[in-house]
Protein backbone atom coordinates (compact mmCIF):
# COMPACT_ATOMS: atom_id res chain seq x y z
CA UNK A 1 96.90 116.55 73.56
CA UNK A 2 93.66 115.05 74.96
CA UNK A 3 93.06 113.22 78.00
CA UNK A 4 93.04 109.22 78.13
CA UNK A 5 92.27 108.66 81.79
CA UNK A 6 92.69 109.96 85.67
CA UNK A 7 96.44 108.66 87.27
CA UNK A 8 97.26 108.15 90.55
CA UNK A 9 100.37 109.69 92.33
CA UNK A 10 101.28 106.06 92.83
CA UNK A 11 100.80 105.14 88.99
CA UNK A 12 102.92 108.66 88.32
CA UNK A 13 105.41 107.71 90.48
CA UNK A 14 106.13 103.90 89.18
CA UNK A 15 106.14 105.54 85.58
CA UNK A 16 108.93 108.32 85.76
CA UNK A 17 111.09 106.03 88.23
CA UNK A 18 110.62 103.06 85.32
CA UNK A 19 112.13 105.79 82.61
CA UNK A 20 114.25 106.76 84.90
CA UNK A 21 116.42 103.74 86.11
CA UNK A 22 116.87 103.47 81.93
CA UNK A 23 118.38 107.15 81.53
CA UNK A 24 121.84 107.53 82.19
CA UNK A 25 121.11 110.62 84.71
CA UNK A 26 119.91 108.96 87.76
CA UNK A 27 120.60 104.85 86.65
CA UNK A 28 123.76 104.59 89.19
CA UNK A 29 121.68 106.35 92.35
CA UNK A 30 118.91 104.28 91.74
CA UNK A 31 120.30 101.03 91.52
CA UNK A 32 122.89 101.72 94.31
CA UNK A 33 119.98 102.70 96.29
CA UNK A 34 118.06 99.50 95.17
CA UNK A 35 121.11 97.27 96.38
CA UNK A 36 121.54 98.76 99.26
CA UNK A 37 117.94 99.00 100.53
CA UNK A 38 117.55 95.20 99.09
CA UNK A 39 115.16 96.23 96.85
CA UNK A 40 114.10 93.89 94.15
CA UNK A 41 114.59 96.28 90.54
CA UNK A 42 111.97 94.32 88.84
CA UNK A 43 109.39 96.99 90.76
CA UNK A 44 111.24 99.66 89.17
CA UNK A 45 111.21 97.78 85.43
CA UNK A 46 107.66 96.46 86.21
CA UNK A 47 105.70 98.79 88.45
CA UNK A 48 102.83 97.63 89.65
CA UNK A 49 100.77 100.68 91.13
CA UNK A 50 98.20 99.06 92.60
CA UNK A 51 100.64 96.85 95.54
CA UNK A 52 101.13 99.21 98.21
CA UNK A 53 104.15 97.48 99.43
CA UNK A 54 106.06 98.50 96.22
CA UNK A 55 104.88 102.06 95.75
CA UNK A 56 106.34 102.94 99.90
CA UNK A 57 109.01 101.22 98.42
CA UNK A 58 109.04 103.33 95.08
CA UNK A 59 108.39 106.55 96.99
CA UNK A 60 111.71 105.95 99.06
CA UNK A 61 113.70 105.46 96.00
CA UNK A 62 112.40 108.62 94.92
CA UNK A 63 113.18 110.14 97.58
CA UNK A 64 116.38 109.20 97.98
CA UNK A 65 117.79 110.22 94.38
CA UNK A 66 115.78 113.44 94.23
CA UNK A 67 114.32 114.97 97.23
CA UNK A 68 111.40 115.41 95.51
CA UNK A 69 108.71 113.84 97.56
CA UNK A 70 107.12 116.35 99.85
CA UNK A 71 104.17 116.02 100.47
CA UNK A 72 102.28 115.05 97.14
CA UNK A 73 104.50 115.75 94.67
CA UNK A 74 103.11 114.61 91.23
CA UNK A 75 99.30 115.66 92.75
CA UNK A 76 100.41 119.05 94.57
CA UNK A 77 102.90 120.92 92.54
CA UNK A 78 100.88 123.38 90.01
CA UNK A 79 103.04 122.74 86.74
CA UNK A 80 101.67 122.79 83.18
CA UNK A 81 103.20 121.25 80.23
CA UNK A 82 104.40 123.34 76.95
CA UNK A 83 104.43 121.44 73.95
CA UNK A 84 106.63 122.52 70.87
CA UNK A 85 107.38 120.60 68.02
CA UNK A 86 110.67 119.87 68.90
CA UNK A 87 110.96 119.26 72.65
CA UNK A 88 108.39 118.39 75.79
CA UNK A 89 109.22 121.22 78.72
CA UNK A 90 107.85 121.71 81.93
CA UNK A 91 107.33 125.32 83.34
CA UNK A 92 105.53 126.29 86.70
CA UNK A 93 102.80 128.90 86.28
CA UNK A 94 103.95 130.89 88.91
């Protein structure tokens, strides 16, 4: 693996919520979530990481189908990536 550039929490953030409202494991919470909130799903389809507007927005929705954020999550949580040939994992070093 080698290193591309520095991301933001914001730019992490639009990027697993944009796989995520495609998988089939959180697709229905998100989108009822969207409706509900009247939030326009083009933010989640198209992020744009740089309008602070959409990643409050963004951070809510993750929020609200994980109970992940926190605090920092994608900045503060110590987790390193495995690689093996067959499958990506994620394991905490503690």
């Amino acid at each position: 693996m080698r290193k591309i550039r520095d991301s933001s929490e914001d730019e992490m953030i639009a990027v697993y919520l944009q796989t995520e409202v495609n998988s089939t494991h959180f697709r229905a919470d998100i989108e009822a979530y969207a409706r509900q909130e009247r939030i326009d799903s083009r933010m989640l389809h198209v992020p744009d990481w740089r309008d602070a507007r959409e990643n409050a927005l963004r951070r809510a929705v993750l929020g609200c189908i994980s109970g992940m954020v926190r605090g920092n999550f994608f900045t503060q949580k110590a987790l390193t990536m495995a690689l093996d040939p067959l499958k990506l994992t994620w394991e905490s070093p503690h």
